[in-house]
PDB file of N, CA and C in Angstrom:
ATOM      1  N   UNK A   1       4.650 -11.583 -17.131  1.00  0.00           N
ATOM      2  CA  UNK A   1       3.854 -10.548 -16.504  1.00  0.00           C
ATOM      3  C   UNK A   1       2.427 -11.047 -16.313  1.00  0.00           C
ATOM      4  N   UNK A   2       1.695 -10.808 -15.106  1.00  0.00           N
ATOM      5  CA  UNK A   2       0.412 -10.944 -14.610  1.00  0.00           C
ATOM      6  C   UNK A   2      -0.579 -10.576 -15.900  1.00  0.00           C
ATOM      7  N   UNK A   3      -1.755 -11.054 -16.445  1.00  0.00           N
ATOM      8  CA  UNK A   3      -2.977 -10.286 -17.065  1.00  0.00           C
ATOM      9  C   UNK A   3      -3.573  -9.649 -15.739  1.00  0.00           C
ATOM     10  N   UNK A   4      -3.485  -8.929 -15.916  1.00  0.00           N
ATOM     11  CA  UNK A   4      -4.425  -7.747 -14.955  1.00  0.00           C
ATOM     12  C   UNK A   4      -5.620  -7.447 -15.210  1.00  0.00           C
ATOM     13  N   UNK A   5      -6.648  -6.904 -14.606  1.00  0.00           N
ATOM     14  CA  UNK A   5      -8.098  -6.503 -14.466  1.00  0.00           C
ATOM     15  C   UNK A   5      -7.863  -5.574 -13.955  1.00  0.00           C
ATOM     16  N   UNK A   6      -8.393  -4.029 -14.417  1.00  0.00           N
ATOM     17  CA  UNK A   6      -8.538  -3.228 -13.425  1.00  0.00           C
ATOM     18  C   UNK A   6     -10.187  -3.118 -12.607  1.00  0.00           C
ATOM     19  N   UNK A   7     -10.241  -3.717 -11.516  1.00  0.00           N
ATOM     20  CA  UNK A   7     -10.665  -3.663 -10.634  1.00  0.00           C
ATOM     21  C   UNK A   7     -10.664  -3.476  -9.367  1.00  0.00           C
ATOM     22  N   UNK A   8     -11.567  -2.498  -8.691  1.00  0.00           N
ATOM     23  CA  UNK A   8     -11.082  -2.253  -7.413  1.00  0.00           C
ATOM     24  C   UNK A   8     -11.060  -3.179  -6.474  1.00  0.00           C
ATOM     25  N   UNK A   9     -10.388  -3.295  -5.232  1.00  0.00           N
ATOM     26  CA  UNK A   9     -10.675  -4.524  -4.411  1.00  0.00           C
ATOM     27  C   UNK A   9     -11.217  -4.046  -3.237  1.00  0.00           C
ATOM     28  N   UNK A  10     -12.135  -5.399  -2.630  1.00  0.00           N
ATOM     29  CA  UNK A  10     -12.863  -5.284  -1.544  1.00  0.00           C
ATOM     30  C   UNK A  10     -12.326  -5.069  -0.428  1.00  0.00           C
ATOM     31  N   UNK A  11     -12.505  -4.782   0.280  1.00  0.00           N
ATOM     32  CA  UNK A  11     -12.191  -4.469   2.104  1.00  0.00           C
ATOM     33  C   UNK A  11     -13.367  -6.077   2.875  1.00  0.00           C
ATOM     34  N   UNK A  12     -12.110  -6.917   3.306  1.00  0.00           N
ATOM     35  CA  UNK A  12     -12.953  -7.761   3.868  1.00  0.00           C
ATOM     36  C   UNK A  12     -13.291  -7.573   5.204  1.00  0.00           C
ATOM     37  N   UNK A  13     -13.323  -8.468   6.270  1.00  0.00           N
ATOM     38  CA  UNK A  13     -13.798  -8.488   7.618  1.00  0.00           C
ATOM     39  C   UNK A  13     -12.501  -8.077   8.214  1.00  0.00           C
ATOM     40  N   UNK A  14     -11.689  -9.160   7.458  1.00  0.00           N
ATOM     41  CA  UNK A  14     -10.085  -8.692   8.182  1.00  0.00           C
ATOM     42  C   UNK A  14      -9.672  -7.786   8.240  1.00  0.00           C
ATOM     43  N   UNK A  15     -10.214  -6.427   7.408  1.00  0.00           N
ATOM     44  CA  UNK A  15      -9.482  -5.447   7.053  1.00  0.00           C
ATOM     45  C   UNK A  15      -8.344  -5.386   6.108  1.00  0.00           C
ATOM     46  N   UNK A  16      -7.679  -6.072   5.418  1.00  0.00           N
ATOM     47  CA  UNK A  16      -7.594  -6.147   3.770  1.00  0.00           C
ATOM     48  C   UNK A  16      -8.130  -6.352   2.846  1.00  0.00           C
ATOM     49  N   UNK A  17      -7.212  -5.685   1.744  1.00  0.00           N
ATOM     50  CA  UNK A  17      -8.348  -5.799   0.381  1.00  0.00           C
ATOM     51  C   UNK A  17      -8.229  -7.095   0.321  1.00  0.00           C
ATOM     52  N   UNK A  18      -9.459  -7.432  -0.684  1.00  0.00           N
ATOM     53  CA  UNK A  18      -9.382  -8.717  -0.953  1.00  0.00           C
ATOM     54  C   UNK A  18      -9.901  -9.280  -2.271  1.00  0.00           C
ATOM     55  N   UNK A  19      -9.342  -9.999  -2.801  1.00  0.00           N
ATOM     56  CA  UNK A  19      -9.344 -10.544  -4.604  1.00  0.00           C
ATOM     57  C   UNK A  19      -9.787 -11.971  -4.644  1.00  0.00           C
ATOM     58  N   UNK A  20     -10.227 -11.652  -6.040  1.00  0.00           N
ATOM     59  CA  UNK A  20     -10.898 -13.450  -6.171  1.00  0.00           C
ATOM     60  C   UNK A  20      -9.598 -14.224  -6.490  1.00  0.00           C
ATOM     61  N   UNK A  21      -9.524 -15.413  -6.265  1.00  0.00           N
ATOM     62  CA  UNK A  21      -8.703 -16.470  -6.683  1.00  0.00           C
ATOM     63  C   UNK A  21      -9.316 -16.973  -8.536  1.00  0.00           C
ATOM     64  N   UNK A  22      -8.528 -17.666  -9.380  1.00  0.00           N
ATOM     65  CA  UNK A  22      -8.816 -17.543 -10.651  1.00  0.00           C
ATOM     66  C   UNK A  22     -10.044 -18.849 -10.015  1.00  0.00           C
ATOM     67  N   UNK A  23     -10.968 -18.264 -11.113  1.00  0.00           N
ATOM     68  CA  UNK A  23     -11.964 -19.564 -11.521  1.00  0.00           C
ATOM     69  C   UNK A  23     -11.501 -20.614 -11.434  1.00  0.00           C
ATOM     70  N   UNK A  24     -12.100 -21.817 -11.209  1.00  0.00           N
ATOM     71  CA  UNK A  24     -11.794 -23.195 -11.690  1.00  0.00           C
ATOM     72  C   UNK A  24     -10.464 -23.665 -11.157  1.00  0.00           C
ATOM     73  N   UNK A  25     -10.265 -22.564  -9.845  1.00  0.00           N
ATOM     74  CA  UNK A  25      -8.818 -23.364  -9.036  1.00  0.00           C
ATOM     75  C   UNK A  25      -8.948 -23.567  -8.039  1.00  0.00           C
ATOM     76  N   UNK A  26      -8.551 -24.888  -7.551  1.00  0.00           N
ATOM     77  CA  UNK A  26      -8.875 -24.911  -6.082  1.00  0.00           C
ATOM     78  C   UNK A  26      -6.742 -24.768  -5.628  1.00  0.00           C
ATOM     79  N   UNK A  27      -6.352 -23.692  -4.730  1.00  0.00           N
ATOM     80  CA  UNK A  27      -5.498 -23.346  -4.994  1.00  0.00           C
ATOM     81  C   UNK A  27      -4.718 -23.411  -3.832  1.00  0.00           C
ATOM     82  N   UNK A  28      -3.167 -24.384  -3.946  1.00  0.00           N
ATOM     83  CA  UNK A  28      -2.538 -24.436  -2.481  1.00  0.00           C
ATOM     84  C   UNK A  28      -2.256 -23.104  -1.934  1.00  0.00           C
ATOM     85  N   UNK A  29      -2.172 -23.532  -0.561  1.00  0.00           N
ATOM     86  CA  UNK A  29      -2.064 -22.366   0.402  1.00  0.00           C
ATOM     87  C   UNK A  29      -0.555 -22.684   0.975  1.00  0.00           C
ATOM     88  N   UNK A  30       0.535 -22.195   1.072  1.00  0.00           N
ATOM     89  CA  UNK A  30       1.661 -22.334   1.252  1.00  0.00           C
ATOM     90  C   UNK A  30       2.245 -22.202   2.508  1.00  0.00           C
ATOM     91  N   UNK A  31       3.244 -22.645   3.408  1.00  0.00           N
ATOM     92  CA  UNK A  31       3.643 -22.205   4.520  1.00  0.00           C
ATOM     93  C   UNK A  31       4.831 -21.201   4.602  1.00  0.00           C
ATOM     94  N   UNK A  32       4.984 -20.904   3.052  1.00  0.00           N
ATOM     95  CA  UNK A  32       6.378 -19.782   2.854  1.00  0.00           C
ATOM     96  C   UNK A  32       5.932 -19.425   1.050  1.00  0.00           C
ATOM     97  N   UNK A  33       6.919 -18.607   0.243  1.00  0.00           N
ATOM     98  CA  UNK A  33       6.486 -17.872  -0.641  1.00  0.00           C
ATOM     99  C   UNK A  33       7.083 -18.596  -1.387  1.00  0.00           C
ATOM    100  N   UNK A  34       6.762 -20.155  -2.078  1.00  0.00           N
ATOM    101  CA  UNK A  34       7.019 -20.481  -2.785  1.00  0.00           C
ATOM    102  C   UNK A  34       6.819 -22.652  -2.899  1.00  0.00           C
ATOM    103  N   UNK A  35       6.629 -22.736  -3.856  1.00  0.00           N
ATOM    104  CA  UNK A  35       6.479 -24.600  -4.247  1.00  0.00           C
ATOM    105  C   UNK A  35       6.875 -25.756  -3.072  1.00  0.00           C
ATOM    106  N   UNK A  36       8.235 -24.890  -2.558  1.00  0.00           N
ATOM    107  CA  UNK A  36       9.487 -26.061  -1.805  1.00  0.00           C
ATOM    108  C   UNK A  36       8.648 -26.006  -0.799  1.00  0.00           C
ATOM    109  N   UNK A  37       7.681 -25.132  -0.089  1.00  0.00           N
ATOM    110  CA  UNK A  37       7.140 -24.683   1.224  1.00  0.00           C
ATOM    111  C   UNK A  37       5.571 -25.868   1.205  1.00  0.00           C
ATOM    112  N   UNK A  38       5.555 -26.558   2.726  1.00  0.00           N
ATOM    113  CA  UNK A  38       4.500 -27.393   2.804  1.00  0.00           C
ATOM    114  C   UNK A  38       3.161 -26.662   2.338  1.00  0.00           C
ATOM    115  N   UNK A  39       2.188 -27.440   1.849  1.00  0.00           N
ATOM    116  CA  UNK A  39       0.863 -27.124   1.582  1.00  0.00           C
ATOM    117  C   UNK A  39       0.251 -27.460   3.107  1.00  0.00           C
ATOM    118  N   UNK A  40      -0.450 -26.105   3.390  1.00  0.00           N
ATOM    119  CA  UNK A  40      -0.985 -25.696   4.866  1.00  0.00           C
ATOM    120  C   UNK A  40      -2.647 -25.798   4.624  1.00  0.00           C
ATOM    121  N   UNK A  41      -3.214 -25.889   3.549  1.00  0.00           N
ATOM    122  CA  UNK A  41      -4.320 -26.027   3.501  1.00  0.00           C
ATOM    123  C   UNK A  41      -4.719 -26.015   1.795  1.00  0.00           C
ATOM    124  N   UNK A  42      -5.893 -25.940   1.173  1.00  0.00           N
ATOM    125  CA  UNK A  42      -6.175 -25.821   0.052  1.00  0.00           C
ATOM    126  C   UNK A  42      -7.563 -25.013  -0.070  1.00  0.00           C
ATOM    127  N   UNK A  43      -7.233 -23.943  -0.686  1.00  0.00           N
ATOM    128  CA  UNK A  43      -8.407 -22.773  -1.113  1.00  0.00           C
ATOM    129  C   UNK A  43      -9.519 -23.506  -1.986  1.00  0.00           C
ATOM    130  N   UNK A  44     -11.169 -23.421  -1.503  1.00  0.00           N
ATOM    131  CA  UNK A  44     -11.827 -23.889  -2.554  1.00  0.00           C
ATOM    132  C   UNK A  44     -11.985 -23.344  -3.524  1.00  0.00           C
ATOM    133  N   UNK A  45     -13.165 -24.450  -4.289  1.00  0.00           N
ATOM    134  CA  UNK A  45     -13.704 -23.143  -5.677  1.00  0.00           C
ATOM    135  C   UNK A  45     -13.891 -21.895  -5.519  1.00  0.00           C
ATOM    136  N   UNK A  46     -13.762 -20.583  -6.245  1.00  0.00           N
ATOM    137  CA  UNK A  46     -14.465 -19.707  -5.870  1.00  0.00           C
ATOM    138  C   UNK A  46     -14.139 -18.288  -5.003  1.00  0.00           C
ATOM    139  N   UNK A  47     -13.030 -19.023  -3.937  1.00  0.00           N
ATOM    140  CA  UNK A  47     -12.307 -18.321  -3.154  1.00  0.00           C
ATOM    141  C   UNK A  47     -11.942 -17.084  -3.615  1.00  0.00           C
ATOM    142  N   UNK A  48     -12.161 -16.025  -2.496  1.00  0.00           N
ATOM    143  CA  UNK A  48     -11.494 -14.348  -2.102  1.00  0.00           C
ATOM    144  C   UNK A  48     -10.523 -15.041  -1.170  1.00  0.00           C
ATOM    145  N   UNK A  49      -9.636 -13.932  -1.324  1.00  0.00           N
ATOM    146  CA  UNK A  49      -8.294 -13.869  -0.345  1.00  0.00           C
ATOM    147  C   UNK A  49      -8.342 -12.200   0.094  1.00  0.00           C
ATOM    148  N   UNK A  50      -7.973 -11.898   1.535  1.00  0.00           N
ATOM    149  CA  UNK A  50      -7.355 -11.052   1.570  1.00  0.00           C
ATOM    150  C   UNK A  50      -6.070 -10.741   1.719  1.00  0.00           C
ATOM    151  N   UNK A  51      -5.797  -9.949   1.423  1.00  0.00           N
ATOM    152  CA  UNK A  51      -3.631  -9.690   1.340  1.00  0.00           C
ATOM    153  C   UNK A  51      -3.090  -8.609   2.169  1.00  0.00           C
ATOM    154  N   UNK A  52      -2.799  -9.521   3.022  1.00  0.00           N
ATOM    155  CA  UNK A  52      -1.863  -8.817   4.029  1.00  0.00           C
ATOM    156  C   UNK A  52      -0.418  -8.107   3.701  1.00  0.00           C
ATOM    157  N   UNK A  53       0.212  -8.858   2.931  1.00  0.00           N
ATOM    158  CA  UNK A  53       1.312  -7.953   2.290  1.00  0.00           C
ATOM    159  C   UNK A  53       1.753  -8.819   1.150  1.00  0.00           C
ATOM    160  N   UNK A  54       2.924  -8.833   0.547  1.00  0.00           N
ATOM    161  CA  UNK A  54       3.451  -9.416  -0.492  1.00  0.00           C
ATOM    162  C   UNK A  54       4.931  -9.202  -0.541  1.00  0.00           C
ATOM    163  N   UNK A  55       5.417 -10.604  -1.191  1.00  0.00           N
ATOM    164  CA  UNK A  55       6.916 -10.800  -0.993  1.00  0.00           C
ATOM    165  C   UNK A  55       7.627 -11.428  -2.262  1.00  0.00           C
ATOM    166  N   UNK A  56       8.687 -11.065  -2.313  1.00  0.00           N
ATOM    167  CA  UNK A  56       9.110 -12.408  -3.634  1.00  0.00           C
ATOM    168  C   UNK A  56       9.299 -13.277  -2.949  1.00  0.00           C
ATOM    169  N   UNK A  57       8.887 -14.331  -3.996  1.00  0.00           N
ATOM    170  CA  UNK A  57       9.810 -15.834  -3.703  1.00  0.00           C
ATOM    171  C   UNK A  57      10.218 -16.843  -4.994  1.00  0.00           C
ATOM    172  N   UNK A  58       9.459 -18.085  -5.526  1.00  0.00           N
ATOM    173  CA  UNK A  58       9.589 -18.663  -6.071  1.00  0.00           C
ATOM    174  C   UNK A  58       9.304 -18.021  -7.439  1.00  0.00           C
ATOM    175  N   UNK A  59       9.478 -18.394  -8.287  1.00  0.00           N
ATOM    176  CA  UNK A  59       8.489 -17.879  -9.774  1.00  0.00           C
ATOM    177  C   UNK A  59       7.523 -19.483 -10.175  1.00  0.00           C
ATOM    178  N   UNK A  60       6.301 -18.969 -10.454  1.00  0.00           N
ATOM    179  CA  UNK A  60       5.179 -19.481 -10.651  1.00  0.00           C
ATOM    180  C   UNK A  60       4.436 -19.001 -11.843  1.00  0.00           C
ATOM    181  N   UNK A  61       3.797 -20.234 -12.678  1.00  0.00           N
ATOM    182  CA  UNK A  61       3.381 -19.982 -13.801  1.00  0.00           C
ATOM    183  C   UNK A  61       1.799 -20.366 -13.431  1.00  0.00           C
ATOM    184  N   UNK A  62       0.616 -19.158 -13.707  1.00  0.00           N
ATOM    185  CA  UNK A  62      -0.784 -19.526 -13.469  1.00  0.00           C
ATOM    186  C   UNK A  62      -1.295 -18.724 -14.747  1.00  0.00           C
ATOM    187  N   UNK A  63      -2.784 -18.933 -14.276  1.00  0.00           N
ATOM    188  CA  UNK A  63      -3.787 -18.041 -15.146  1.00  0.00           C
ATOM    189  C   UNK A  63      -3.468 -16.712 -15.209  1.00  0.00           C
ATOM    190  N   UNK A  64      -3.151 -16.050 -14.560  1.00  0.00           N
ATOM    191  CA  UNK A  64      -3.137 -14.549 -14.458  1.00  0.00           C
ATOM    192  C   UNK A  64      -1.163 -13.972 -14.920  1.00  0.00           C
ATOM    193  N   UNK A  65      -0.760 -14.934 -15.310  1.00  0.00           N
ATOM    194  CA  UNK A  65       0.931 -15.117 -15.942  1.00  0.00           C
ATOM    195  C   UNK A  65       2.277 -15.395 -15.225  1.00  0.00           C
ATOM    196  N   UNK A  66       2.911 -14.984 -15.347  1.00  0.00           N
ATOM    197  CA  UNK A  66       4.430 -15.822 -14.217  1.00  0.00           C
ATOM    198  C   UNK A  66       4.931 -14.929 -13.558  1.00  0.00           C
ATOM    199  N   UNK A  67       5.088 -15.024 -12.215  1.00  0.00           N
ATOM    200  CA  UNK A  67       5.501 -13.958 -11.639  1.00  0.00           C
ATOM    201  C   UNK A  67       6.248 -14.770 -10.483  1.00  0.00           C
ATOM    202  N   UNK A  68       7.226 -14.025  -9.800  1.00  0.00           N
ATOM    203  CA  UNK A  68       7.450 -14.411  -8.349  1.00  0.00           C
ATOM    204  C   UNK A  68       7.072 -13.448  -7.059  1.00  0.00           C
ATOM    205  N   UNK A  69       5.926 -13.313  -7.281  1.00  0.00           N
ATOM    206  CA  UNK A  69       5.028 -12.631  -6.268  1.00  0.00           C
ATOM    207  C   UNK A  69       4.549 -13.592  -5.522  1.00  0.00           C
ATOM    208  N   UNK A  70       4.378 -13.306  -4.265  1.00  0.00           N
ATOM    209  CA  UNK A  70       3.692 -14.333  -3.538  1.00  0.00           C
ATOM    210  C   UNK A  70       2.607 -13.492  -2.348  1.00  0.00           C
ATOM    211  N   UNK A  71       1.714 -13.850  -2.112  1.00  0.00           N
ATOM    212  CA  UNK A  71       0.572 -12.895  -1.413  1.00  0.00           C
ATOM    213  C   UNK A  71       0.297 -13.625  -0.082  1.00  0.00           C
ATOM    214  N   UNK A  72       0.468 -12.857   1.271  1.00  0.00           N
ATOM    215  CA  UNK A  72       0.571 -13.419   2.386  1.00  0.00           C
ATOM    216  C   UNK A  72      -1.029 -13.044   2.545  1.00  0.00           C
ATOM    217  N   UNK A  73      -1.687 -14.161   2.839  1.00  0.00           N
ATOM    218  CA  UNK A  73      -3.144 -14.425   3.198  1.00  0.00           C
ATOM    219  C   UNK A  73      -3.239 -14.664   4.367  1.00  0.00           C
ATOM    220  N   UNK A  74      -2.507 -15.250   5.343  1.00  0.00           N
ATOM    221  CA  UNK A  74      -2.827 -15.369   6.968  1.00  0.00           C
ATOM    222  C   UNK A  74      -1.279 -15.523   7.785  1.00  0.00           C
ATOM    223  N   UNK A  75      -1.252 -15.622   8.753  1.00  0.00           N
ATOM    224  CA  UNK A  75       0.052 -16.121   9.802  1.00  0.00           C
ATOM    225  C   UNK A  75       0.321 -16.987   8.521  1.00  0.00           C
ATOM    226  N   UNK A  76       1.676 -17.533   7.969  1.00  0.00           N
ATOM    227  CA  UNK A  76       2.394 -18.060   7.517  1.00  0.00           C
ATOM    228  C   UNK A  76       1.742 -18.823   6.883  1.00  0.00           C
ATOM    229  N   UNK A  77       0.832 -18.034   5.965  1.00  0.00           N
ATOM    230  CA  UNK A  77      -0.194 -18.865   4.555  1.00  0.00           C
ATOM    231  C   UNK A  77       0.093 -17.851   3.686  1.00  0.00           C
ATOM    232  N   UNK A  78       0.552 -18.152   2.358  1.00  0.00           N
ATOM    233  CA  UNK A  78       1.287 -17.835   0.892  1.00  0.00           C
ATOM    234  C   UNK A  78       0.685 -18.522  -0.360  1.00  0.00           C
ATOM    235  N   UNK A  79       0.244 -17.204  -1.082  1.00  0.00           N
ATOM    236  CA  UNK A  79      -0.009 -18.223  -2.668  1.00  0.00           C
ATOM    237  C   UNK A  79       0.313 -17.450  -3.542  1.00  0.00           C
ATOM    238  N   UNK A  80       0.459 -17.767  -4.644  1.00  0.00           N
ATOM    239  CA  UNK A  80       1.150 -17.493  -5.408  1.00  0.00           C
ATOM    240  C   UNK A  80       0.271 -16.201  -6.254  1.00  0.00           C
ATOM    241  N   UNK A  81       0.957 -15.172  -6.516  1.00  0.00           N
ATOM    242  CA  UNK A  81      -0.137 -14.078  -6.993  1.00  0.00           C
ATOM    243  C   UNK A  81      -0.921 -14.377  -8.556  1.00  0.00           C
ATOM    244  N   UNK A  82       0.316 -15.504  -9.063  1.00  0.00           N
ATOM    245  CA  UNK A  82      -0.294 -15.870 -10.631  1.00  0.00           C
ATOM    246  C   UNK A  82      -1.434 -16.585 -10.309  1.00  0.00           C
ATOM    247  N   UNK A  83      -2.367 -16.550  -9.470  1.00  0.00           N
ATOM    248  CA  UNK A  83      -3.569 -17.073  -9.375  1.00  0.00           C
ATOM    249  C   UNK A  83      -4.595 -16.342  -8.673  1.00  0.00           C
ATOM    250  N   UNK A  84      -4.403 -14.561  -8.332  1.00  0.00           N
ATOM    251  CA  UNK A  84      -4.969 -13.834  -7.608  1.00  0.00           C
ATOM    252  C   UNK A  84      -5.065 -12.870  -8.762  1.00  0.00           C
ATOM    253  N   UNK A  85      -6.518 -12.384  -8.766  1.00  0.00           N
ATOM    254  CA  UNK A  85      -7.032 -11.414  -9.985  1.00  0.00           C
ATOM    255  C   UNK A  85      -6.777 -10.461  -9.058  1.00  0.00           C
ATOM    256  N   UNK A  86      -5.778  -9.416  -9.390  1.00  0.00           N
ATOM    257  CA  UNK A  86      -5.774  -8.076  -8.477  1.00  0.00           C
ATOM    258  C   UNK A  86      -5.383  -6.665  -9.639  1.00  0.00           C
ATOM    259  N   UNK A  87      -5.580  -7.145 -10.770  1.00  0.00           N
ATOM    260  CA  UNK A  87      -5.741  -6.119 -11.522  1.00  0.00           C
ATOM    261  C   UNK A  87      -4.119  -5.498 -11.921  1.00  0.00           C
ATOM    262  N   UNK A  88      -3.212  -5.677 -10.956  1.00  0.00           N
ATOM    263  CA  UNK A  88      -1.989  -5.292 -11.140  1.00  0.00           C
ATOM    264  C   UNK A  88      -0.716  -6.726 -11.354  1.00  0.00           C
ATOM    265  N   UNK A  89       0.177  -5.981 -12.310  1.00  0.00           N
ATOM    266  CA  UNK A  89       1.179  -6.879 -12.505  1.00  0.00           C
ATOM    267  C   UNK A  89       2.735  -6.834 -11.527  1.00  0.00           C
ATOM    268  N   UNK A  90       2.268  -5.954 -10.391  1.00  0.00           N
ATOM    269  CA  UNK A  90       3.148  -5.693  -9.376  1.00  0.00           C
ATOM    270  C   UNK A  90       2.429  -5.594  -7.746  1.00  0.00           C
ATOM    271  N   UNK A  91       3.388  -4.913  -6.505  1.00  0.00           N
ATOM    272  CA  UNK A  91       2.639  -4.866  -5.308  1.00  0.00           C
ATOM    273  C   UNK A  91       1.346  -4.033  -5.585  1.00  0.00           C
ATOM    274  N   UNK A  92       0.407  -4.511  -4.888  1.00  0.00           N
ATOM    275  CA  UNK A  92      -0.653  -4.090  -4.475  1.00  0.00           C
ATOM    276  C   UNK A  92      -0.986  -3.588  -3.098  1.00  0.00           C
ATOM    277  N   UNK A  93      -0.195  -3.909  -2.260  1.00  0.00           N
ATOM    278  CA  UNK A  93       0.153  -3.418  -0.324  1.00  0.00           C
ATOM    279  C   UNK A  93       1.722  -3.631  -0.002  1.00  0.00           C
ATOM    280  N   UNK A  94       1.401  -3.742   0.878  1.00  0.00           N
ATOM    281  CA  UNK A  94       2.713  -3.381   1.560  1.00  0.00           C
ATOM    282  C   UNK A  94       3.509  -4.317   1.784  1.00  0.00           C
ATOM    283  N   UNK A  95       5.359  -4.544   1.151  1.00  0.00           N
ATOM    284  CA  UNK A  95       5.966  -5.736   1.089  1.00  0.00           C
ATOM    285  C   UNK A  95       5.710  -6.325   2.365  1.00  0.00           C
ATOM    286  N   UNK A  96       5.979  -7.230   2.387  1.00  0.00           N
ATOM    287  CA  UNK A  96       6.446  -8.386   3.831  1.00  0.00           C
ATOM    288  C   UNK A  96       7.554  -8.396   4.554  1.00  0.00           C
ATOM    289  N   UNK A  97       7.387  -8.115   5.940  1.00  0.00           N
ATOM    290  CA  UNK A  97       9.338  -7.555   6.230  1.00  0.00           C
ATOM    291  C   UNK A  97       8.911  -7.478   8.034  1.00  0.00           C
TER     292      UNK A  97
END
């Protein structure tokens, strides 16, 4: 299960909320919801994401605990939610479909 924060999340430019990425990760950006899927780019230090929806896929072990959540951040860019502080250990918007 995720460590959670309850914190509210921001409303970015895009119009989703949007969450910090954990400290001290610079964090792949996926082309599907999970490891097997090419790395499409890499999130810097520091990084907000906003979340367009969320899907299962792989299970992933991060800072924030193991989950197989995966958080759709752009057209066919995916990371893994065990590295997104969103306060919850489940969806936060609306599945992916």
């Amino acid at each position: 299960m995720l460590a959670g924060a309850s914190e509210a999340a921001a409303v970015g430019g895009s119009g989703f909320p949007t969450f910090p990425v954990a400290p001290g990760y610079r964090v792949n950006v996926r082309g599907g919801p999970g490891t097997n899927y090419s790395i499409v780019r890499v999130l810097p230090l520091g990084a907000t994401v906003g979340i367009r929806c969320q899907c299962e896929g792989m299970t992933v072990s991060g800072p924030y605990g193991t989950t197989d959540l995966w958080d759709c951040i752009g057209n066919g860019e995916f990371i893994s939610d065990a590295y997104v502080k969103t306060g919850s250990d489940g969806y936060i918007t609306s599945r992916c479909g």
